[in-house]
N, C-alpha and C. Protein backbone atom coordinates (compact mmCIF):
# COMPACT_ATOMS: atom_id res chain seq x y z
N UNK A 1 113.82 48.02 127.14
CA UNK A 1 114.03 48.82 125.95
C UNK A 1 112.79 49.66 125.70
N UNK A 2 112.99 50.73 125.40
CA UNK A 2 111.67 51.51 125.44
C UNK A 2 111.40 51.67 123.60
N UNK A 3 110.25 51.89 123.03
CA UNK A 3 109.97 51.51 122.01
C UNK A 3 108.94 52.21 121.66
N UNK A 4 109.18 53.70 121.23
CA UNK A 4 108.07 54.48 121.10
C UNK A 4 106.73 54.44 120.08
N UNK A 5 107.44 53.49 119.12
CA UNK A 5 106.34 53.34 117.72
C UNK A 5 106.60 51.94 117.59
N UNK A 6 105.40 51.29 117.32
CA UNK A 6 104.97 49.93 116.65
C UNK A 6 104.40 50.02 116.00
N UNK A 7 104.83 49.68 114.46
CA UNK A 7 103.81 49.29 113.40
C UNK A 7 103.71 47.90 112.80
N UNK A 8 104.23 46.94 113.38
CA UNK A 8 103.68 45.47 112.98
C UNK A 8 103.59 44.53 114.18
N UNK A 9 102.07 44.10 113.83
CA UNK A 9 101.79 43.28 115.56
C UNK A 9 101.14 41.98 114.99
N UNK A 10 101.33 40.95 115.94
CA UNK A 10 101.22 39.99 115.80
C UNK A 10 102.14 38.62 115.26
N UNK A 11 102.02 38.25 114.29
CA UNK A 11 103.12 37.55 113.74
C UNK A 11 104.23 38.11 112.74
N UNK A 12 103.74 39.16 112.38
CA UNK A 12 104.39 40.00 111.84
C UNK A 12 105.40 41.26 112.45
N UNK A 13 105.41 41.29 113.78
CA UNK A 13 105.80 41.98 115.35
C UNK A 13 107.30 41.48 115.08
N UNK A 14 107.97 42.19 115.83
CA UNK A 14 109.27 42.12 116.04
C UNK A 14 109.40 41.29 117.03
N UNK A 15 110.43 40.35 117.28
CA UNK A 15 110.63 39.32 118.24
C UNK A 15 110.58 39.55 119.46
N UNK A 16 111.31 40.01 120.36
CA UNK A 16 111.64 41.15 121.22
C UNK A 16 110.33 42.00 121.50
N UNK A 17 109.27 42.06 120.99
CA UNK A 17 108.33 43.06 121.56
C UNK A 17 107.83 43.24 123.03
N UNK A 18 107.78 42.31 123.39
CA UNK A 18 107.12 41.68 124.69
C UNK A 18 107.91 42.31 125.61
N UNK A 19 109.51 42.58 125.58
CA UNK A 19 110.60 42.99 126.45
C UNK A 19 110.13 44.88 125.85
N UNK A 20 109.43 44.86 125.41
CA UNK A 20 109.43 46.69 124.80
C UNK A 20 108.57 47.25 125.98
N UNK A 21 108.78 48.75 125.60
CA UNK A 21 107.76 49.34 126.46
C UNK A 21 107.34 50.55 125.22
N UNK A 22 106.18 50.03 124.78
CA UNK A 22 105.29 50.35 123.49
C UNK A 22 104.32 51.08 124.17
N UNK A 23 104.61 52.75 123.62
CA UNK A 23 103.58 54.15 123.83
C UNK A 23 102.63 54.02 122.49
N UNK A 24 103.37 53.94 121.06
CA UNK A 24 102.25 54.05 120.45
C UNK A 24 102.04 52.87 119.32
N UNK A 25 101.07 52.68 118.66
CA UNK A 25 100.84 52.07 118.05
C UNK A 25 100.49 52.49 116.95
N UNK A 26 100.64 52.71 115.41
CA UNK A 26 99.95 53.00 114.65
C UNK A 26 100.44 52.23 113.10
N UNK A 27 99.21 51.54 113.17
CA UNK A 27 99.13 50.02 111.49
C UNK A 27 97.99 50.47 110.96
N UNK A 28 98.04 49.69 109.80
CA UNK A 28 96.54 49.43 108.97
C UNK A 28 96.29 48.03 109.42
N UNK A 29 97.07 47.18 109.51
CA UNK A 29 96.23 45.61 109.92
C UNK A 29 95.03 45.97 111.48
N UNK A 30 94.82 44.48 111.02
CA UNK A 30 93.91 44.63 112.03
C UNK A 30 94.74 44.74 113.83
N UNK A 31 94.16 45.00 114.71
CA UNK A 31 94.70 44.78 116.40
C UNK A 31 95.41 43.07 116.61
N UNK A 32 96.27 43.08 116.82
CA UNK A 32 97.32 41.70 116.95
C UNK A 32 96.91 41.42 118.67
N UNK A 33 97.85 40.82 118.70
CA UNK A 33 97.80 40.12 120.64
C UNK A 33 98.82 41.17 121.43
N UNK A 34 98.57 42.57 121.19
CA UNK A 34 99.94 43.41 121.98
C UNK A 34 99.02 43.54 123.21
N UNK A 35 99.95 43.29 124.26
CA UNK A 35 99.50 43.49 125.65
C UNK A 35 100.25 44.75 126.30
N UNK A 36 99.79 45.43 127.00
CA UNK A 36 100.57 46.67 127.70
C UNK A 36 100.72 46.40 129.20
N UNK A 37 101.16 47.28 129.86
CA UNK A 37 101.58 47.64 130.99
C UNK A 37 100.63 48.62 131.65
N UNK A 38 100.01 49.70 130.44
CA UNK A 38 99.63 50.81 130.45
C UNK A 38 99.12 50.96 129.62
N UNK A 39 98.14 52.03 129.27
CA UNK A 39 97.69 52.81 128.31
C UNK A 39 98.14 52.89 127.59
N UNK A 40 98.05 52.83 125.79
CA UNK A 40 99.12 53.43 124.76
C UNK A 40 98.32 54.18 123.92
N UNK A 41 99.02 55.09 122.85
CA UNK A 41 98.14 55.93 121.81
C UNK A 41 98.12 54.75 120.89
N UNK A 42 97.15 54.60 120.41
CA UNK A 42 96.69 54.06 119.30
C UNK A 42 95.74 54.59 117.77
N UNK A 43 96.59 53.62 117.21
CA UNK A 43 95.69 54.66 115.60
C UNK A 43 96.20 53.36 114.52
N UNK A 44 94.79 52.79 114.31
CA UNK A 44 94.84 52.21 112.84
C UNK A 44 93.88 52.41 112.24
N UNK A 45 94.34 52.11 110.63
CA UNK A 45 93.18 53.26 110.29
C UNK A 45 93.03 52.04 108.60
N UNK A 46 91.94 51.70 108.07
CA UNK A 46 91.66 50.95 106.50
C UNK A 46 92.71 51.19 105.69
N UNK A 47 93.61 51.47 105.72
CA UNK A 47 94.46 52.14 104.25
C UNK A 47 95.09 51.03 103.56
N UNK A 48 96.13 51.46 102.74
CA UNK A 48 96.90 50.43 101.80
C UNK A 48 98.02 50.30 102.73
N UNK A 49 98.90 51.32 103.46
CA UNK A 49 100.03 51.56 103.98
C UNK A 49 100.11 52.35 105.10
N UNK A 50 100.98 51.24 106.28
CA UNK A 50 101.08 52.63 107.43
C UNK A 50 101.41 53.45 106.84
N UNK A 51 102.20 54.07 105.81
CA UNK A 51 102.99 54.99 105.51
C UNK A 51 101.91 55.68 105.08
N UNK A 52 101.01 55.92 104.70
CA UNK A 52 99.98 56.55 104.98
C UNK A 52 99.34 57.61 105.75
N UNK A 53 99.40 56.69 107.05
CA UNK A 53 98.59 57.29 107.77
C UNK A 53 99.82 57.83 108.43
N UNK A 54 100.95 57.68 108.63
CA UNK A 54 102.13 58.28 108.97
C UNK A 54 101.93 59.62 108.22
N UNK A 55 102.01 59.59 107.40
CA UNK A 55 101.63 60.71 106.72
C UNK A 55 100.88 61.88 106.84
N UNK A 56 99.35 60.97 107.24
CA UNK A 56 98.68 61.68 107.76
C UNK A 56 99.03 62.56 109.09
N UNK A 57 99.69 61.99 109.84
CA UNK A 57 100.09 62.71 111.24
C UNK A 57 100.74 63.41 110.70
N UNK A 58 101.57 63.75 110.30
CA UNK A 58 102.87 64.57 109.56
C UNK A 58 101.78 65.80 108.93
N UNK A 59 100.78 65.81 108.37
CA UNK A 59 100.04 66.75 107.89
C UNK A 59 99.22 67.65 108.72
N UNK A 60 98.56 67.08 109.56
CA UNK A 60 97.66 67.17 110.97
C UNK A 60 98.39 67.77 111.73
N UNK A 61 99.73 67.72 112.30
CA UNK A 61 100.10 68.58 113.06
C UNK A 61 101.75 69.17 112.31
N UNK A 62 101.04 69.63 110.77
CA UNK A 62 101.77 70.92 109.89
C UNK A 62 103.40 70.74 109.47
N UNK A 63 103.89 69.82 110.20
CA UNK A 63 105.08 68.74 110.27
C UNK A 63 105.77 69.09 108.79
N UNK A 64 106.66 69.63 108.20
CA UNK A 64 107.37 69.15 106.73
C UNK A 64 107.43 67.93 106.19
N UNK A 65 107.62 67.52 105.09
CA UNK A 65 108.33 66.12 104.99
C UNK A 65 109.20 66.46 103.49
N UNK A 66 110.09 66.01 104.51
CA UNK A 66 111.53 66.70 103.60
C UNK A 66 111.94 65.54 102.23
N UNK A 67 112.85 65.59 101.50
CA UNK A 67 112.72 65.38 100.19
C UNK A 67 113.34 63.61 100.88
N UNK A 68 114.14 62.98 101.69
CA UNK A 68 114.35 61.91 102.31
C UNK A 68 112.97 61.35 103.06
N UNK A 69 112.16 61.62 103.64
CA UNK A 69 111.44 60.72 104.02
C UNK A 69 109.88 60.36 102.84
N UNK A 70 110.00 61.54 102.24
CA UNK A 70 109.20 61.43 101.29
C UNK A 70 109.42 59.94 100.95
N UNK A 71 110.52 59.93 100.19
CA UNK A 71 111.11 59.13 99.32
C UNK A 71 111.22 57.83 99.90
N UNK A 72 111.82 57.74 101.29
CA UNK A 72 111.14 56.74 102.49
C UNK A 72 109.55 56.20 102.30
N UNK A 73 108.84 57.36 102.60
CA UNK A 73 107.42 57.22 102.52
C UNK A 73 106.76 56.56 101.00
N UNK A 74 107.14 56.98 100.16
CA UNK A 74 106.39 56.49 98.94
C UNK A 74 106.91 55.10 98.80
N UNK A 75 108.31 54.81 98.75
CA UNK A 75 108.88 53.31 98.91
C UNK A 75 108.26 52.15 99.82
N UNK A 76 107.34 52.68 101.03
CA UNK A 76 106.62 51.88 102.02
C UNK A 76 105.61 52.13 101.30
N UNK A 77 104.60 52.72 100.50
CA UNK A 77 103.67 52.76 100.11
C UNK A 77 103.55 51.78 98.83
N UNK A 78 104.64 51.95 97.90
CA UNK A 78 104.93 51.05 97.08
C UNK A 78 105.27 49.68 97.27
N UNK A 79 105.79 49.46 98.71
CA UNK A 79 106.32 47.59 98.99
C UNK A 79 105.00 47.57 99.29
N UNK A 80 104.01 48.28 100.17
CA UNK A 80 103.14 47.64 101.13
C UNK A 80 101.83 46.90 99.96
N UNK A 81 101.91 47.79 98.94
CA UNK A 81 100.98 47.64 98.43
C UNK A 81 101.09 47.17 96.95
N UNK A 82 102.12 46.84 97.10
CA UNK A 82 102.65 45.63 95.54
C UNK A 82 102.29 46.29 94.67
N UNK A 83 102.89 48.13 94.57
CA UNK A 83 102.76 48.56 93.65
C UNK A 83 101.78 48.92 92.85
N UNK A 84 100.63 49.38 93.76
CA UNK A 84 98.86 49.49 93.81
C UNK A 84 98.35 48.39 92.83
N UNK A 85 99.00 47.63 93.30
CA UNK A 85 98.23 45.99 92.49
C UNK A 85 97.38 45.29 93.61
């Protein structure tokens, strides 16, 4: 199964990862036990929320973010971070 984005590693990883073939990586936790095959892009970065730094890519290369993922996006920003509590 090919598996272009991972954002939770370790115990928090999807079951099935190990059977993936994971290009990129991008969390705020710390680096988990993901092993490759190959090279992958990687990007984690201090924040409150991947959704974040998702974000950030979306800005960086001029990307829209339409009135649905927004709304996506702030909802991951809001679970991840218990509601900036």
């Amino acid at each position: 199964m090919n598996c272009p984005f991972v954002f939770l590693l370790g115990q928090q990883s999807m079951k099935n990862l190990n059977k993936m073939h994971v290009t990129h990586v991008v969390d705020h936790h710390k680096l988990g036990d993901l092993t490759t095959s190959e090279p992958v892009y990687l990007r984690f970065e201090p924040v409150g929320c991947t959704a974040t730094i998702l974000t950030k890519l979306f800005r960086e290369n001029n990307l829209e973010i339409d009135q649905k993922l927004a709304f996506l996006l702030i909802s991951a920003i809001l679970s991840d971070t218990l509601h900036f509590q």
